[in-house]
C-alpha atoms as a PDB file:
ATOM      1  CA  UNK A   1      98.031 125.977 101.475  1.00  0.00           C
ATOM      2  CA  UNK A   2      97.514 128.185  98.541  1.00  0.00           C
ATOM      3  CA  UNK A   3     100.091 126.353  96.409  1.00  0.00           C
ATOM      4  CA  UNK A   4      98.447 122.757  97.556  1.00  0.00           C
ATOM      5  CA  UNK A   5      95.116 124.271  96.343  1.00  0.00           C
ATOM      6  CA  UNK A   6      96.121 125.606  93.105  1.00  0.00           C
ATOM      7  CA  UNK A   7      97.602 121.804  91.914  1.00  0.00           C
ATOM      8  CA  UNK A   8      94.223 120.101  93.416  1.00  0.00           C
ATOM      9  CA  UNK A   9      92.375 123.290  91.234  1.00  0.00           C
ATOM     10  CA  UNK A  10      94.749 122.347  87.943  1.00  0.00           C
ATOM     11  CA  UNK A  11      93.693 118.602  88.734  1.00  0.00           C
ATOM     12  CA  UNK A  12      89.755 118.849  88.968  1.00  0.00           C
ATOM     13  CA  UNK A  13      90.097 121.066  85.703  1.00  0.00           C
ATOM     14  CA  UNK A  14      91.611 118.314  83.566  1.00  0.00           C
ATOM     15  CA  UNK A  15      89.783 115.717  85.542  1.00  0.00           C
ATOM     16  CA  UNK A  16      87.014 117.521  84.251  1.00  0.00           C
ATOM     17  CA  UNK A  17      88.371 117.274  80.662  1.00  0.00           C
ATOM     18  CA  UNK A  18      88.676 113.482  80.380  1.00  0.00           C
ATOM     19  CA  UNK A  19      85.314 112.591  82.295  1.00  0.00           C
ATOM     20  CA  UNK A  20      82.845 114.873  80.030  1.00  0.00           C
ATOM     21  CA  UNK A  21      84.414 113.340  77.120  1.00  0.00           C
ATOM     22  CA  UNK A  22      84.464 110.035  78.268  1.00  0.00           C
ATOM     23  CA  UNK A  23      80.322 110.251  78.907  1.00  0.00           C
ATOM     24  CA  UNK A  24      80.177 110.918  75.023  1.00  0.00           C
ATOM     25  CA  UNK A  25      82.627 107.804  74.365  1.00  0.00           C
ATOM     26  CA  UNK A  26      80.766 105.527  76.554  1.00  0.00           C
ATOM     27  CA  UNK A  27      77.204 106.768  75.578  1.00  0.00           C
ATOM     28  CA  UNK A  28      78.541 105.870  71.549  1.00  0.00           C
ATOM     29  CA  UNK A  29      79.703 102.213  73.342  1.00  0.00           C
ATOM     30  CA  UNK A  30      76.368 101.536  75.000  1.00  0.00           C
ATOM     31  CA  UNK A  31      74.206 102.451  70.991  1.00  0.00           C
ATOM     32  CA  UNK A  32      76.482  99.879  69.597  1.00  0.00           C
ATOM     33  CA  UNK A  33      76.395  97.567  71.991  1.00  0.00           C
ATOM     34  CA  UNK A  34      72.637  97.669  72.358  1.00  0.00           C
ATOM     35  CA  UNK A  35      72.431  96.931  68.720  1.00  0.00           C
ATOM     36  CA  UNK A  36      73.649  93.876  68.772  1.00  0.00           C
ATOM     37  CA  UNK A  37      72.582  92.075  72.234  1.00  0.00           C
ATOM     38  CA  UNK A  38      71.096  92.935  75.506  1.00  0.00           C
ATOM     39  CA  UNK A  39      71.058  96.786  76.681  1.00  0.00           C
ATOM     40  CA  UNK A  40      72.583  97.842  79.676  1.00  0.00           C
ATOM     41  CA  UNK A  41      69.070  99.173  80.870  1.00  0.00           C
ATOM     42  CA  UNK A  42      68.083  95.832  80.587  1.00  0.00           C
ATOM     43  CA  UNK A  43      70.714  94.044  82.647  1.00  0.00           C
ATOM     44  CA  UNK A  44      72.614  93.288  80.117  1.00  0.00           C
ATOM     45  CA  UNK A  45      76.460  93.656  79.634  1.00  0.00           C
ATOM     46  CA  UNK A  46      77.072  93.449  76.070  1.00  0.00           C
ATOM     47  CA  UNK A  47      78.929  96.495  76.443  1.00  0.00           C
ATOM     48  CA  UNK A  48      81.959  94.893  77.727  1.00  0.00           C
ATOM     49  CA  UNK A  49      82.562  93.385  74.687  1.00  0.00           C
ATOM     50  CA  UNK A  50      82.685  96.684  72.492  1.00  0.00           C
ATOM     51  CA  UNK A  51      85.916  98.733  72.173  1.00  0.00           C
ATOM     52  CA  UNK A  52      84.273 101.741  72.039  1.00  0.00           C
ATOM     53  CA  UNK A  53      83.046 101.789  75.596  1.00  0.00           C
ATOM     54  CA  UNK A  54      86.326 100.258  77.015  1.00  0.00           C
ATOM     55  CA  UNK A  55      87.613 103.328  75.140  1.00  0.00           C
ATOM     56  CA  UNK A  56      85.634 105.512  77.215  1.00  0.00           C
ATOM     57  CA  UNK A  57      86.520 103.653  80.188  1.00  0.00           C
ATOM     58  CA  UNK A  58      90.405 104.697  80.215  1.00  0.00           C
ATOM     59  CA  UNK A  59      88.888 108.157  79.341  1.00  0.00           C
ATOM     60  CA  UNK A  60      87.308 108.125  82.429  1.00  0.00           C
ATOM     61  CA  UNK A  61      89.714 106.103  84.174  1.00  0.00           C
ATOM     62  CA  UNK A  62      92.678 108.532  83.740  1.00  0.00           C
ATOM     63  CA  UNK A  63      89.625 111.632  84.507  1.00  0.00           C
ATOM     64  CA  UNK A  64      89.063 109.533  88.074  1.00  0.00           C
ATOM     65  CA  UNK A  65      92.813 109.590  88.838  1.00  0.00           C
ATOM     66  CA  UNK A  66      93.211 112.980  88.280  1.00  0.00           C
ATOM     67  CA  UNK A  67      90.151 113.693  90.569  1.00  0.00           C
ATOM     68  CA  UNK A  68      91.764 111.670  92.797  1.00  0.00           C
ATOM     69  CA  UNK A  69      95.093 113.297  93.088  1.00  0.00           C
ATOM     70  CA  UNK A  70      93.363 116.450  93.589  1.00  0.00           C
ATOM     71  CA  UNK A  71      91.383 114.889  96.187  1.00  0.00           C
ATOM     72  CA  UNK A  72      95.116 114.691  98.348  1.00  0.00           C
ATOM     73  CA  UNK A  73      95.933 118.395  97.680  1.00  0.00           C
ATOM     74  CA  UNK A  74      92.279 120.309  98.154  1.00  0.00           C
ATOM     75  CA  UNK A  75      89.259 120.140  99.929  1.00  0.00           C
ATOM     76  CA  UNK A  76      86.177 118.040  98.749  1.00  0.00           C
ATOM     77  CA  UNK A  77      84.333 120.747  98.440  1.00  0.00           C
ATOM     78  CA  UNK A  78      86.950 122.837  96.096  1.00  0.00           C
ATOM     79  CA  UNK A  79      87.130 119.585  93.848  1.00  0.00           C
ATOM     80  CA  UNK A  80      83.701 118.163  93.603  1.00  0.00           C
ATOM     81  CA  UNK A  81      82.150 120.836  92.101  1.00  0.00           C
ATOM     82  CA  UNK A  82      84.303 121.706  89.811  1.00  0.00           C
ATOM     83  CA  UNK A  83      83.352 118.114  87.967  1.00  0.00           C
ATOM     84  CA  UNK A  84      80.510 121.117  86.682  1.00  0.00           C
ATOM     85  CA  UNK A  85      83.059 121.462  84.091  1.00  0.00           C
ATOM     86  CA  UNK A  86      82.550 117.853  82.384  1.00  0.00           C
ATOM     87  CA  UNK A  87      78.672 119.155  82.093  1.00  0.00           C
ATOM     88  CA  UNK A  88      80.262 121.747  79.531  1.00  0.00           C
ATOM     89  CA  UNK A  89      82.495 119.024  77.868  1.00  0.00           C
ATOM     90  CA  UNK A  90      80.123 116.332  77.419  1.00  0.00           C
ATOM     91  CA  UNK A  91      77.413 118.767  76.462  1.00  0.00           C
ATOM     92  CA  UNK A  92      78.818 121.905  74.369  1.00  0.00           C
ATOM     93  CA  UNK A  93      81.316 123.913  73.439  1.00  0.00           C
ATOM     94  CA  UNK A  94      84.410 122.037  73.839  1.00  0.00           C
ATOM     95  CA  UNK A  95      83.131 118.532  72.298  1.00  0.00           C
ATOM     96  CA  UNK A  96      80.659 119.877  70.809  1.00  0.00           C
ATOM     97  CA  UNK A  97      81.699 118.448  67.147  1.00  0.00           C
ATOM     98  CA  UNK A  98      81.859 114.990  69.056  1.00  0.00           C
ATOM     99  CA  UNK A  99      78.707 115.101  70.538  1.00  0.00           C
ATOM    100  CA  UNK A 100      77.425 116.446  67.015  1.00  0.00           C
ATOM    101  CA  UNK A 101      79.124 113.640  65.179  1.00  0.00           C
ATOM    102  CA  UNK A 102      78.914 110.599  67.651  1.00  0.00           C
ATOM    103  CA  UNK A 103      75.322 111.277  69.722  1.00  0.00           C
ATOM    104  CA  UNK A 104      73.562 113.691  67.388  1.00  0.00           C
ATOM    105  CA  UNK A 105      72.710 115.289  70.558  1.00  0.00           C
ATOM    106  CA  UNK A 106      72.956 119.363  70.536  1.00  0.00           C
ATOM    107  CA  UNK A 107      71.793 122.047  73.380  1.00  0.00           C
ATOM    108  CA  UNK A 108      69.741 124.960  72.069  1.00  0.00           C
ATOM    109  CA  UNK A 109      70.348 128.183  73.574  1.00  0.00           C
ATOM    110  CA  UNK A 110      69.152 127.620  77.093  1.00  0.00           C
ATOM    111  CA  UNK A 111      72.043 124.821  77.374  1.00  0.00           C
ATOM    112  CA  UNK A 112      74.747 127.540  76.534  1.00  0.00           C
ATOM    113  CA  UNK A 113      72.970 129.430  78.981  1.00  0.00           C
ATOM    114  CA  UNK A 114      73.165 126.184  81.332  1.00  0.00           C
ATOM    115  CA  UNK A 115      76.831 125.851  80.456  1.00  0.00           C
ATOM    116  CA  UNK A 116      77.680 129.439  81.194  1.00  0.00           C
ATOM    117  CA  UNK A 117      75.905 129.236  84.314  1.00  0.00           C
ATOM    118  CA  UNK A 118      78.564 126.130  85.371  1.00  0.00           C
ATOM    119  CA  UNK A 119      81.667 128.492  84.514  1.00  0.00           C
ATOM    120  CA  UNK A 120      79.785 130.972  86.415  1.00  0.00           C
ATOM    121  CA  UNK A 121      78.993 128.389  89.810  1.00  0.00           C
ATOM    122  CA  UNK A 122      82.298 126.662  89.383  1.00  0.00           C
ATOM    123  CA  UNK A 123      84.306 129.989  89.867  1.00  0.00           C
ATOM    124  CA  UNK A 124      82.099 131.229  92.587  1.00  0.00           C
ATOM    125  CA  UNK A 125      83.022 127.627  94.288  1.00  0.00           C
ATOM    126  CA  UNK A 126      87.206 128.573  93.653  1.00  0.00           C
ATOM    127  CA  UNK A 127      86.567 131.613  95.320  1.00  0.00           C
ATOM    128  CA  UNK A 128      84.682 131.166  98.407  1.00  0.00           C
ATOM    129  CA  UNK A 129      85.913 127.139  99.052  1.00  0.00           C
ATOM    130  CA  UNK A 130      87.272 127.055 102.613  1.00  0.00           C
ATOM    131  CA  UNK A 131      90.445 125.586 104.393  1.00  0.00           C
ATOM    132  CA  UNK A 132      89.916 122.153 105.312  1.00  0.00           C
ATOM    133  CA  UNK A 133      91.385 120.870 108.254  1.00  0.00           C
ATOM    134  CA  UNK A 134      95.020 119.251 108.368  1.00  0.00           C
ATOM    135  CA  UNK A 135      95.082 115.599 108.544  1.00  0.00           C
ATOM    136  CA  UNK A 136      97.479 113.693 110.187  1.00  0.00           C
ATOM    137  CA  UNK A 137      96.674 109.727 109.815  1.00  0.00           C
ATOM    138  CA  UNK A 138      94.185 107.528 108.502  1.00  0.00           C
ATOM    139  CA  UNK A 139      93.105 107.152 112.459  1.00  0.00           C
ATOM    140  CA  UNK A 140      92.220 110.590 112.773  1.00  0.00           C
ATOM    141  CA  UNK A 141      90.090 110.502 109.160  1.00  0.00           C
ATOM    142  CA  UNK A 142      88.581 107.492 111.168  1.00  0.00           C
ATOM    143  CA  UNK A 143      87.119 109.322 114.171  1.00  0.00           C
ATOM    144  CA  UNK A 144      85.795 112.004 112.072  1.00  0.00           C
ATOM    145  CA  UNK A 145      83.562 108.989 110.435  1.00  0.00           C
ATOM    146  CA  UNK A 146      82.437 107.477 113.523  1.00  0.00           C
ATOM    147  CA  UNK A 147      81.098 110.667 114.779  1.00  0.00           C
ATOM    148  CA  UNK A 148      77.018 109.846 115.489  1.00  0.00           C
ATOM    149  CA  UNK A 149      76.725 113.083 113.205  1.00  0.00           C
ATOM    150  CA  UNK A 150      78.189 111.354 109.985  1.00  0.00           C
ATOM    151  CA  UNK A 151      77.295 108.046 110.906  1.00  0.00           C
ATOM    152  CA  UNK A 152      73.520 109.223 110.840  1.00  0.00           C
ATOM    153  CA  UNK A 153      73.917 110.467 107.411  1.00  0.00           C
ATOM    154  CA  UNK A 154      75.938 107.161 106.100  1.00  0.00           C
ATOM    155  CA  UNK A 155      72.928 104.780 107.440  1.00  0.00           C
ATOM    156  CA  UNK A 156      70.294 107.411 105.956  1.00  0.00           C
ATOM    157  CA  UNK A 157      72.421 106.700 102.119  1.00  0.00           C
ATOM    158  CA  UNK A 158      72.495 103.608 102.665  1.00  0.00           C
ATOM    159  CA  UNK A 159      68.579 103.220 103.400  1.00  0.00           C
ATOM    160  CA  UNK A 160      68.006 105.586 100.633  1.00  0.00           C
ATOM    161  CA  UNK A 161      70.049 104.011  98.333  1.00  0.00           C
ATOM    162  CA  UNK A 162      68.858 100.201  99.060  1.00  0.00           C
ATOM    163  CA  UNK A 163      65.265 101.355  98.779  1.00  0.00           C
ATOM    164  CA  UNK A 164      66.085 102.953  95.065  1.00  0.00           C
ATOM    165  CA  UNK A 165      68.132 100.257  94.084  1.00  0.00           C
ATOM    166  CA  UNK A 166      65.313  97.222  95.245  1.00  0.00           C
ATOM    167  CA  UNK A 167      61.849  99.178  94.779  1.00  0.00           C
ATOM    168  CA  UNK A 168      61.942 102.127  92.534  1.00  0.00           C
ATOM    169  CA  UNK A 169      64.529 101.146  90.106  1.00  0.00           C
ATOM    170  CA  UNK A 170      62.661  98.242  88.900  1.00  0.00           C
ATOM    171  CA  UNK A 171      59.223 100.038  88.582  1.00  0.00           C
ATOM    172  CA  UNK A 172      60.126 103.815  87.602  1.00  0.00           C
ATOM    173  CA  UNK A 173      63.857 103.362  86.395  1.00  0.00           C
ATOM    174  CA  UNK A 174      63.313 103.038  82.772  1.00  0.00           C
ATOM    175  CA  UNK A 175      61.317 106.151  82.461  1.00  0.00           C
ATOM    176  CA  UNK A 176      62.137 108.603  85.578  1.00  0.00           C
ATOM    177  CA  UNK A 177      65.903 109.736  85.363  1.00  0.00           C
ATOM    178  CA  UNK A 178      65.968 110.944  89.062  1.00  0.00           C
ATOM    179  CA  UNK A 179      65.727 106.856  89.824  1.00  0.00           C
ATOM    180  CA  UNK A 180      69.337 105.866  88.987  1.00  0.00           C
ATOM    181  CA  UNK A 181      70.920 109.752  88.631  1.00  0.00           C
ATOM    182  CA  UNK A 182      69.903 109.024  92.244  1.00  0.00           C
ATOM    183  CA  UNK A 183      71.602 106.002  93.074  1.00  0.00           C
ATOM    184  CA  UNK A 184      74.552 107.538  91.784  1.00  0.00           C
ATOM    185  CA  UNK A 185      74.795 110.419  93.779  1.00  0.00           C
ATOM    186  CA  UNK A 186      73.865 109.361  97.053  1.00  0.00           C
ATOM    187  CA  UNK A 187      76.214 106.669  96.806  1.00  0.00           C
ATOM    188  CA  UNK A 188      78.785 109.034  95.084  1.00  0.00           C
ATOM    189  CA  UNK A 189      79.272 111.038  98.157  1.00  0.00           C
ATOM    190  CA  UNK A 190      80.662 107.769 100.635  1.00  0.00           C
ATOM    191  CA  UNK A 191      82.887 107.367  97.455  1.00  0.00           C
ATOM    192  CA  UNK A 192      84.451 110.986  97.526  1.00  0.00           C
ATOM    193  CA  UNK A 193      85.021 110.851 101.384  1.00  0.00           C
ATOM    194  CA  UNK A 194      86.561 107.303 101.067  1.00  0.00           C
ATOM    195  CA  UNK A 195      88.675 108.289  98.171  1.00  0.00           C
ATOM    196  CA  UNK A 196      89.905 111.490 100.653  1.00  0.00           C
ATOM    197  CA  UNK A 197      90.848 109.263 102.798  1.00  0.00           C
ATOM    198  CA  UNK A 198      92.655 106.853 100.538  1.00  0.00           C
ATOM    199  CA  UNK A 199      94.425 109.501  98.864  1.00  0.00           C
ATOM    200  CA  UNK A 200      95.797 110.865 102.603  1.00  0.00           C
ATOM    201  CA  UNK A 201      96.813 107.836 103.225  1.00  0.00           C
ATOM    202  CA  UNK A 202      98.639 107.237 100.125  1.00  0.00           C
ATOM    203  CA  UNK A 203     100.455 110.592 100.609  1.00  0.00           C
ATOM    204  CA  UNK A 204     101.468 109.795 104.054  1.00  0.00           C
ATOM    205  CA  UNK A 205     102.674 106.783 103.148  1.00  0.00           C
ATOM    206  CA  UNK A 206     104.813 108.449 100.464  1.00  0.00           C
ATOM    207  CA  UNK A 207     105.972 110.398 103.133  1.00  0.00           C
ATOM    208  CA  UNK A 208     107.596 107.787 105.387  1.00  0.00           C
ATOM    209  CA  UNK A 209     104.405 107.382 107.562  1.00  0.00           C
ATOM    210  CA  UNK A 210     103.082 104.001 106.853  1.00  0.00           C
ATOM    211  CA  UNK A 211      98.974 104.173 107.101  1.00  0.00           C
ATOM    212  CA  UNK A 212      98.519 100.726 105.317  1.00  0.00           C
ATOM    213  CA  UNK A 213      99.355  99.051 108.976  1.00  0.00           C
ATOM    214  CA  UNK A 214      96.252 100.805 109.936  1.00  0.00           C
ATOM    215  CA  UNK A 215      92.994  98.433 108.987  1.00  0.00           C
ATOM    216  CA  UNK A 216      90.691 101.687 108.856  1.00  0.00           C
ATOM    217  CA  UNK A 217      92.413 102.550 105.118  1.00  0.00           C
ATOM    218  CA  UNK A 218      91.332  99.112 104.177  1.00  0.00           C
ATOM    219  CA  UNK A 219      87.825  99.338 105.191  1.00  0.00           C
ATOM    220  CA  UNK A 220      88.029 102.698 103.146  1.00  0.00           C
ATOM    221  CA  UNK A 221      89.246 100.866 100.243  1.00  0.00           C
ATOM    222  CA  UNK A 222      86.247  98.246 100.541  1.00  0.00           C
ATOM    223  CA  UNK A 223      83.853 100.742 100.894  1.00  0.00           C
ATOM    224  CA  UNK A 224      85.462 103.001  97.748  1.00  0.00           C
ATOM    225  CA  UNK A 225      85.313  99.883  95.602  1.00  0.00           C
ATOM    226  CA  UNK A 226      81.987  98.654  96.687  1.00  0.00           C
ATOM    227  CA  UNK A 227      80.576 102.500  95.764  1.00  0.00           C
ATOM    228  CA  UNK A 228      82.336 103.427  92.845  1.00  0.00           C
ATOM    229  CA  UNK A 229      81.274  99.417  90.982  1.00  0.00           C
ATOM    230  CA  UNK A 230      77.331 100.405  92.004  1.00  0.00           C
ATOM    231  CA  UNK A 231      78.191 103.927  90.357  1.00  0.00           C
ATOM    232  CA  UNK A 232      79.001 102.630  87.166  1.00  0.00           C
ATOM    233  CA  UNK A 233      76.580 100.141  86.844  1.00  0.00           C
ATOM    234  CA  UNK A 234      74.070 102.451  87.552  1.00  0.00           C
ATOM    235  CA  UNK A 235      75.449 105.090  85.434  1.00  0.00           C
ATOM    236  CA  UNK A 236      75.672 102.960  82.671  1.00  0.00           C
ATOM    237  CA  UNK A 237      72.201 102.488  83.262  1.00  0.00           C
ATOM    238  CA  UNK A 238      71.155 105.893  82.684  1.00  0.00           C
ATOM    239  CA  UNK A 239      73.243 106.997  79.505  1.00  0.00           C
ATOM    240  CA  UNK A 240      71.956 103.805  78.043  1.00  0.00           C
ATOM    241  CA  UNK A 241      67.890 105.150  78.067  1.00  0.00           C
ATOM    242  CA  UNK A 242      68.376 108.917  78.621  1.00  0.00           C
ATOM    243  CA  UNK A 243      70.485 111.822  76.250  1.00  0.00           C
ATOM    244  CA  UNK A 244      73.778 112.419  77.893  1.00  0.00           C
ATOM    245  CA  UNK A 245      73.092 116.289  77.826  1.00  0.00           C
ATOM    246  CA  UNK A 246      70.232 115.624  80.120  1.00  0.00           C
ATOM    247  CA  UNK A 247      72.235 113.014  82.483  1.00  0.00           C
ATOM    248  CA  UNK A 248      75.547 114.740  82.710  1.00  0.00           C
ATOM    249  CA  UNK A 249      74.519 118.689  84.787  1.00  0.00           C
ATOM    250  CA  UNK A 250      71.751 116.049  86.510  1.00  0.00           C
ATOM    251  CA  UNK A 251      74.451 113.711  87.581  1.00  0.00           C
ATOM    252  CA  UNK A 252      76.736 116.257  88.645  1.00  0.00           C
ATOM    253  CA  UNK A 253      74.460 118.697  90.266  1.00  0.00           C
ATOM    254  CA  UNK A 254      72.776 116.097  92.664  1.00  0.00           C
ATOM    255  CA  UNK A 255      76.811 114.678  93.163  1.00  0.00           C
ATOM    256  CA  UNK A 256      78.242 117.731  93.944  1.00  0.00           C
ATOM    257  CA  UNK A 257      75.463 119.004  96.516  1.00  0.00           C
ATOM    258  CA  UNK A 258      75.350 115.458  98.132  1.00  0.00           C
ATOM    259  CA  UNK A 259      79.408 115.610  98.686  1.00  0.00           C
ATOM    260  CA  UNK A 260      79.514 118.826 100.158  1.00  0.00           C
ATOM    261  CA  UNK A 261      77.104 118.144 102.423  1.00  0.00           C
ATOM    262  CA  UNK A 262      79.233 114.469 103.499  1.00  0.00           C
ATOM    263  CA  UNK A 263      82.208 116.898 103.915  1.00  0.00           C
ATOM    264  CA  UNK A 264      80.667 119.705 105.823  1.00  0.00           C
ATOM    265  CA  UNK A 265      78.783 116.866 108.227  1.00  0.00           C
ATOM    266  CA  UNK A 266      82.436 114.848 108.270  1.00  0.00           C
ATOM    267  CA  UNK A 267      85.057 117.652 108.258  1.00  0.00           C
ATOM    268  CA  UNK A 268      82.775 120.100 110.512  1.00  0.00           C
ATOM    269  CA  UNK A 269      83.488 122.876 108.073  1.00  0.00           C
ATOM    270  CA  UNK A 270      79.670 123.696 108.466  1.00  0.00           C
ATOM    271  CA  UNK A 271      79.335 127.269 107.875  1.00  0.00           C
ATOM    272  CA  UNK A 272      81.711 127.993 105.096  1.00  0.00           C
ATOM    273  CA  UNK A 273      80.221 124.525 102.792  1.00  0.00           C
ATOM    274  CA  UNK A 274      76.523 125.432 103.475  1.00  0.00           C
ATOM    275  CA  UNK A 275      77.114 128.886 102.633  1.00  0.00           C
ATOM    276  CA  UNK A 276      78.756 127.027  99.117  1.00  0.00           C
ATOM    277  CA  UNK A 277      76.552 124.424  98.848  1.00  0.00           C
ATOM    278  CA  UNK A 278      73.420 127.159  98.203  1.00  0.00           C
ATOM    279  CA  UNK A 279      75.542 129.205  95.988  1.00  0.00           C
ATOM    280  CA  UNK A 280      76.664 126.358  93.787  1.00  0.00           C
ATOM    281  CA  UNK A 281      73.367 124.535  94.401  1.00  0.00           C
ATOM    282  CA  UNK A 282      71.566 127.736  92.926  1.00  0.00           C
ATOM    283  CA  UNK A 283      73.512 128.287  89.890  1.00  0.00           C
ATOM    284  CA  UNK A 284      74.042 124.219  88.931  1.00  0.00           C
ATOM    285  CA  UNK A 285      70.577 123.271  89.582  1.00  0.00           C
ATOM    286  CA  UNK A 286      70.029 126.684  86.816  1.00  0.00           C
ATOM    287  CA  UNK A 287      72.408 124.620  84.074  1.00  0.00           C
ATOM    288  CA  UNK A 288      69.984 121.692  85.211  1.00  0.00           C
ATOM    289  CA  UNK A 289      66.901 122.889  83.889  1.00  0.00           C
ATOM    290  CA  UNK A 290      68.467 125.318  80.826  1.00  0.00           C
END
């Protein structure tokens, strides 16, 4: 278990890597785009059309895999928060000559503090993440959804995330950031426990026991796609009016607490994520307003 932890741990780190860098790459894609046709803010997908954003696509692309791998091997609430790490790449230190160079977006002192404060949460996470339960099929992933616990919480993101999407969004999303930020993270936590269950099903199948028979990974798959395409629009959406320093610990800190409450409802590892949702919750939601 320790061993299966410690590759899902190596995972979320690079993950981590490739993601923050890739907000910078994108962020540079959506200025150039917007300079020469519709902004993504706007509805507009000029964006597709500039290198520099597909650019930052396969950097995030090859960040999502990696966070997806490390999905199979840990628990959700081991990997998910250590995405804190991307606030520190897309906003400091690390890619901090990038973000100089290609944003002309710097932190002052409070945002070291702020990143600090992630290396700080993210380790307290490593530490104190608990044992998930062993999965044996797809079918079994399945009947944890279908509990009335979980599916209470799936119809309360999707009424959440409907009314964002249909009545805030188009009278408070160009100037409130919690709008789409929003969107993204509500809807980001269906994605996470889909992708779980993908990824077990994947390594099953690797292991001689077929789970794409099973019409419960497909429905995963639909609803993985379907979350991850509102995501990025969304997303795209937000780096494209508001500074990427400001989006990124946001983003992740209203992800990361929305996930590991999904997995502790889901996996019924209640006492153990609660107890690291508050810790990480404390110390991310700190980065959030250094």
């Amino acid at each position: 278990m320790y061993s299966s932890s410690l590759k899902g741990f190596v995972l979320a780190v690079v993950s981590s890597a490739f993601i923050g860098s890739s907000f910078i790459i994108k962020k540079k894609g959506l200025q150039r785009a917007g300079a020469h046709g519709p902004r993504a803010s706007g509805g507009g997908y000029a964006y597709l059309l500039e290198p520099l954003w597909w650019l930052g696509m396969v950097t995030m692309i090859v960040g999502e895999v990696s966070n997806f791998v490390a999905y199979v091997y840990a628990p959700a609430v081991l990997v998910t928060p250590l995405g804190a790490l991307s606030i520190i790449v897309s906003c400091d230190f690390d890619s901090a000559i990038l973000a100089h160079f290609m944003l002309n977006e710097k932190l002052q002192r409070m945002g070291m503090l702020g990143c600090l404060l992630c290396i700080v949460g993210s380790t307290i996470i490593v530490l104190h993440a608990p044992e998930e339960r062993s999965i044996d099929s797809v079918e079994e992933i399945w009947e944890l959804a279908i509990q009335p616990a979980f599916l209470l919480y799936t119809a309360s993101v999707v009424a959440v995330a409907l009314t964002l999407i249909f009545y805030c969004a188009p009278r408070y999303g160009q100037t409130n950031i919690m709008v789409y930020i929003g969107i993204c993270s509500i809807i980001g936590s269906l994605t996470v426990v889909s992708i779980k269950a993908i990824g077990i099903a994947i390594k099953l199948t690797l292991e001689g026991t077929d789970q794409i028979v099973y019409f419960q990974t497909w429905i995963f798959a639909m609803v993985a796609v379907t979350c991850i395409i509102t995501q990025l629009n969304y997303l795209n959406m937000a780096l494209d009016i508001f500074n990427t320093a400001v989006v990124s610990p946001i983003y992740y800190a209203m992800f990361t607490s929305f996930t590991i409450l999904a997995s502790a409802i889901m996996f019924q590892c209640k006492q153990h994520s609660i107890r690291t949702l508050w810790i990480h919750h404390c110390v991310i939601w700190n980065c959030r307003i250094a």
